[in-house]
Protein backbone atom coordinates (compact mmCIF):
# COMPACT_ATOMS: atom_id res chain seq x y z
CA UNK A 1 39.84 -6.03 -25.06
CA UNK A 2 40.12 -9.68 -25.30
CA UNK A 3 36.93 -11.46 -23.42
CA UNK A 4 35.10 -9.84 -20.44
CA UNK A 5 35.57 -12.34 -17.50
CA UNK A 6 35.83 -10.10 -14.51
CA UNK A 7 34.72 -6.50 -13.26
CA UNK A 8 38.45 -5.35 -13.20
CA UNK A 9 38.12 -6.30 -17.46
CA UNK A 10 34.59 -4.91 -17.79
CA UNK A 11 35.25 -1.57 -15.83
CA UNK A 12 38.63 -1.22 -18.25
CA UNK A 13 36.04 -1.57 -21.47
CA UNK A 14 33.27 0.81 -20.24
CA UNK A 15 35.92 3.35 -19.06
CA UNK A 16 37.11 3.16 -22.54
CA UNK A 17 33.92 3.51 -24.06
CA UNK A 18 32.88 6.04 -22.08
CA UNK A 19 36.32 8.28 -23.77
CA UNK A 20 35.55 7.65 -27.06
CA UNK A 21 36.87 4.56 -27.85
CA UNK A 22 34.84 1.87 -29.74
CA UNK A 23 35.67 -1.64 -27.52
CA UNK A 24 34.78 -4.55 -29.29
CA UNK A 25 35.02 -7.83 -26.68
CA UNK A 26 33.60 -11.48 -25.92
CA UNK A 27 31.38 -12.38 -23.31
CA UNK A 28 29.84 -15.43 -22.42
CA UNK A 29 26.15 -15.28 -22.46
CA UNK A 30 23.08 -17.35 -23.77
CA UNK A 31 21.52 -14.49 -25.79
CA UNK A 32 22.69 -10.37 -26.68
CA UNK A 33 20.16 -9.43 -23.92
CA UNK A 34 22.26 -11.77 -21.28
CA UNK A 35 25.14 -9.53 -22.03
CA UNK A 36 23.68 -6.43 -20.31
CA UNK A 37 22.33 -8.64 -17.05
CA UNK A 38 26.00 -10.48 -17.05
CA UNK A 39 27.77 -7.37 -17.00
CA UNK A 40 25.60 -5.72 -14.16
CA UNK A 41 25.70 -9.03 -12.12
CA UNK A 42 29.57 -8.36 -12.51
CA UNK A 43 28.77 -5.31 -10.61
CA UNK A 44 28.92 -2.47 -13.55
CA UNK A 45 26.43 0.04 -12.80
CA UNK A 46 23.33 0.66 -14.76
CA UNK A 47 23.85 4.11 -15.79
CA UNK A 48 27.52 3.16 -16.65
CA UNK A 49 26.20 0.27 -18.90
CA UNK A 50 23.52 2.38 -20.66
CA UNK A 51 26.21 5.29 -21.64
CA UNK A 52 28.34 2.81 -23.24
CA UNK A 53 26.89 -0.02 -25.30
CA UNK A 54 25.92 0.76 -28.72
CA UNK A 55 24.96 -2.73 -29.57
CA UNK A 56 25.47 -6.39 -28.63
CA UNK A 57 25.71 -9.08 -31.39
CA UNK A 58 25.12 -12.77 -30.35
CA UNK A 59 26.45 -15.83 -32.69
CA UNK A 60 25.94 -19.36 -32.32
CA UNK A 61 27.49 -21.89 -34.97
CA UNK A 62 25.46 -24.52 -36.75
CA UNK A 63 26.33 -27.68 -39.33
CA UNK A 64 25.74 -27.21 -42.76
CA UNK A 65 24.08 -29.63 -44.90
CA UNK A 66 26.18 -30.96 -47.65
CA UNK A 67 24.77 -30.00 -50.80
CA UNK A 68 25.52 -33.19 -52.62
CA UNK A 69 23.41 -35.49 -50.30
CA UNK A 70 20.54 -33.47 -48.71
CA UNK A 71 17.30 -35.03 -48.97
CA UNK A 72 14.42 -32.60 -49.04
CA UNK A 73 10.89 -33.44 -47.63
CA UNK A 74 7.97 -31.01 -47.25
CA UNK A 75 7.00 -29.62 -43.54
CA UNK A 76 5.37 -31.82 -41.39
CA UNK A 77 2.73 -30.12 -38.60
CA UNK A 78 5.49 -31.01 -36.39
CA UNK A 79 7.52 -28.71 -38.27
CA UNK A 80 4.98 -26.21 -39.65
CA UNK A 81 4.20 -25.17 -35.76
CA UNK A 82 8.00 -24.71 -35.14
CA UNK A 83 8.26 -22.24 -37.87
CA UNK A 84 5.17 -20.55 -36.82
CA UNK A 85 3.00 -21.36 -39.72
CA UNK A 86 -0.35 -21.27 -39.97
CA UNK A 87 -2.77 -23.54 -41.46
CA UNK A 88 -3.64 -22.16 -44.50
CA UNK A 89 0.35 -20.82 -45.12
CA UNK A 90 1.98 -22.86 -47.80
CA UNK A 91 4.14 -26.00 -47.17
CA UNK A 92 8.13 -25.26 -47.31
CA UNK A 93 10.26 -27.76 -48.55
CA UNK A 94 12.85 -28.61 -46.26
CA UNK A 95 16.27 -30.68 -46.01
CA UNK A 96 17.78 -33.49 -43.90
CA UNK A 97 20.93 -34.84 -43.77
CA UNK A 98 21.81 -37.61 -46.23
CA UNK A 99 24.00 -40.54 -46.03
CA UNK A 100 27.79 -39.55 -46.24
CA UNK A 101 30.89 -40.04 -44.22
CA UNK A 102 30.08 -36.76 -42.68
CA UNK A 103 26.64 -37.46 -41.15
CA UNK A 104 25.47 -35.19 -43.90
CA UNK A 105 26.49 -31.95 -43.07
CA UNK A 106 29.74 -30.53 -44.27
CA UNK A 107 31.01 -27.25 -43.03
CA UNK A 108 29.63 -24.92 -40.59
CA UNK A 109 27.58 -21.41 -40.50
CA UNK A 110 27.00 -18.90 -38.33
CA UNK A 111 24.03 -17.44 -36.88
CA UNK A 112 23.51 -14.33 -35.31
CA UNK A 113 21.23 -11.50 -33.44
CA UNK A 114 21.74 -8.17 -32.70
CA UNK A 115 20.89 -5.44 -30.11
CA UNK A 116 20.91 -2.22 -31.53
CA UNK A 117 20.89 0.14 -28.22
CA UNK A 118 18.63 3.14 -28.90
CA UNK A 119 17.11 5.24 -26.45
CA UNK A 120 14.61 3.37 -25.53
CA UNK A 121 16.65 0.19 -24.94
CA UNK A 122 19.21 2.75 -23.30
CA UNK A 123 16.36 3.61 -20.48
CA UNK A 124 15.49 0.02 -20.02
CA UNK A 125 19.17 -0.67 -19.47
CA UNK A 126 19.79 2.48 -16.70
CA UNK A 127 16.34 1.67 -15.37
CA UNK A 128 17.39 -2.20 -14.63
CA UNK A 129 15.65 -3.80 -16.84
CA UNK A 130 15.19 -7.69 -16.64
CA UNK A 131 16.67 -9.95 -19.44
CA UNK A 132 13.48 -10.86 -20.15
CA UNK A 133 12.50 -7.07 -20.55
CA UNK A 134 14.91 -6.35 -22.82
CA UNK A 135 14.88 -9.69 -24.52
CA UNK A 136 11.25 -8.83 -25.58
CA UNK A 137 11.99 -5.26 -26.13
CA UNK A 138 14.58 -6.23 -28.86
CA UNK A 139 12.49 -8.27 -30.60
CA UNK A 140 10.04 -5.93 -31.46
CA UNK A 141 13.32 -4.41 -33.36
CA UNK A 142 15.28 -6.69 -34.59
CA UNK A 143 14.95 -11.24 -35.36
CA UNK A 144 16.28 -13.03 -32.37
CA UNK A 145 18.96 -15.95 -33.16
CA UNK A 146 16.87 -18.74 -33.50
CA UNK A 147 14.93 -16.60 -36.34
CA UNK A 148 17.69 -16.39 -37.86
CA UNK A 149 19.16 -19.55 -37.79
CA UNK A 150 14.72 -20.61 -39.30
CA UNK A 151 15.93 -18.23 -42.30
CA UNK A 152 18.65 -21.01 -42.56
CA UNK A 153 16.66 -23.65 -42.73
CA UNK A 154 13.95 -22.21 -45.11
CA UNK A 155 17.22 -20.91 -47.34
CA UNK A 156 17.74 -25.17 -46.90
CA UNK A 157 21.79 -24.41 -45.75
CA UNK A 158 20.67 -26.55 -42.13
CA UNK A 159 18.18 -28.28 -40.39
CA UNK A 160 15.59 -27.31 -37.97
CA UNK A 161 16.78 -29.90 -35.36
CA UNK A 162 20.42 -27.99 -35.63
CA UNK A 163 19.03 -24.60 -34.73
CA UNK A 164 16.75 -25.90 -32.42
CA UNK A 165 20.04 -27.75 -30.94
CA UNK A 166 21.99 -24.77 -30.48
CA UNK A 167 19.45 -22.07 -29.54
CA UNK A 168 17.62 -24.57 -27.63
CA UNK A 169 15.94 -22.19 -24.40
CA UNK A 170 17.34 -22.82 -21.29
């Protein structure tokens, strides 16, 4: 299945999950846990939901430094409280773009999260759950997007501003 943009599309999917079949599709959400509330707004049932996910992955795309011209600088408060360090944690070292035709970033990475369904996240789901439920829910399980875009940062492949850009809360 191509992307999910209609219930006539999502019914085809879960029908063929429901045989079997493993359905791999695009839907446009914010987050993995806005995939399970999009699909019910589209009007798929709850119990028909819970039967057939077995996970939801979400990816956003951020800028990559370019390694030739980042300019490291050590964590700020500013930055210490975004990456949910404390005050007597260490300092990280992080990067900023430098001064190249690019804007100093070259390239592009991915980041991702991903909802595992298990049974508990299976009962949420037939029970009708909020997003914010299950958003919570999942990440006592697995790192949510924006963590993983942090790990980027730390790993000094992009900058906090870019994940904070494209995960920004809405």
């Amino acid at each position: 299945v191509g992307e999910i943009r209609d219930l006539e599309t999502a019914q085809i999917a879960v029908q063929a999950s429901l045989t079997g079949h493993l359905v791999m599709s695009t839907l446009h959400t914010n987050t993995a846990a806005g995939a399970m509330t999009r699909l019910r707004d589209m009007g798929i049932e709850p119990f028909l939901l819970s039967s057939s996910l077995v996970g939801v992955v979400a990816q956003r795309l951020v800028r990559t430094l370019n390694p030739e011209t980042k300019q490291a600088f050590e964590a700020g408060e500013y930055e210490r409280r975004l990456l949910g360090l404390g005050p007597n944690d260490p300092s990280p070292t992080l990067y900023k773009p430098g001064r190249d035709a690019g804007g100093g970033f070259r390239g592009r990475t991915g980041i991702y999260e991903l909802i595992i369904i298990d049974d508990q996240m299976r009962t949420m789901i037939h029970d009708g759950a909020s997003e914010h439920e299950i958003e919570r829910y999942a990440r006592t399980q697995t790192p949510s997007i924006r963590d993983d875009g942090l790990r980027k940062v730390l790993a000094g492949e992009t900058t906090l501003e870019e994940v904070l850009r494209v995960t920004r809360e809405d």
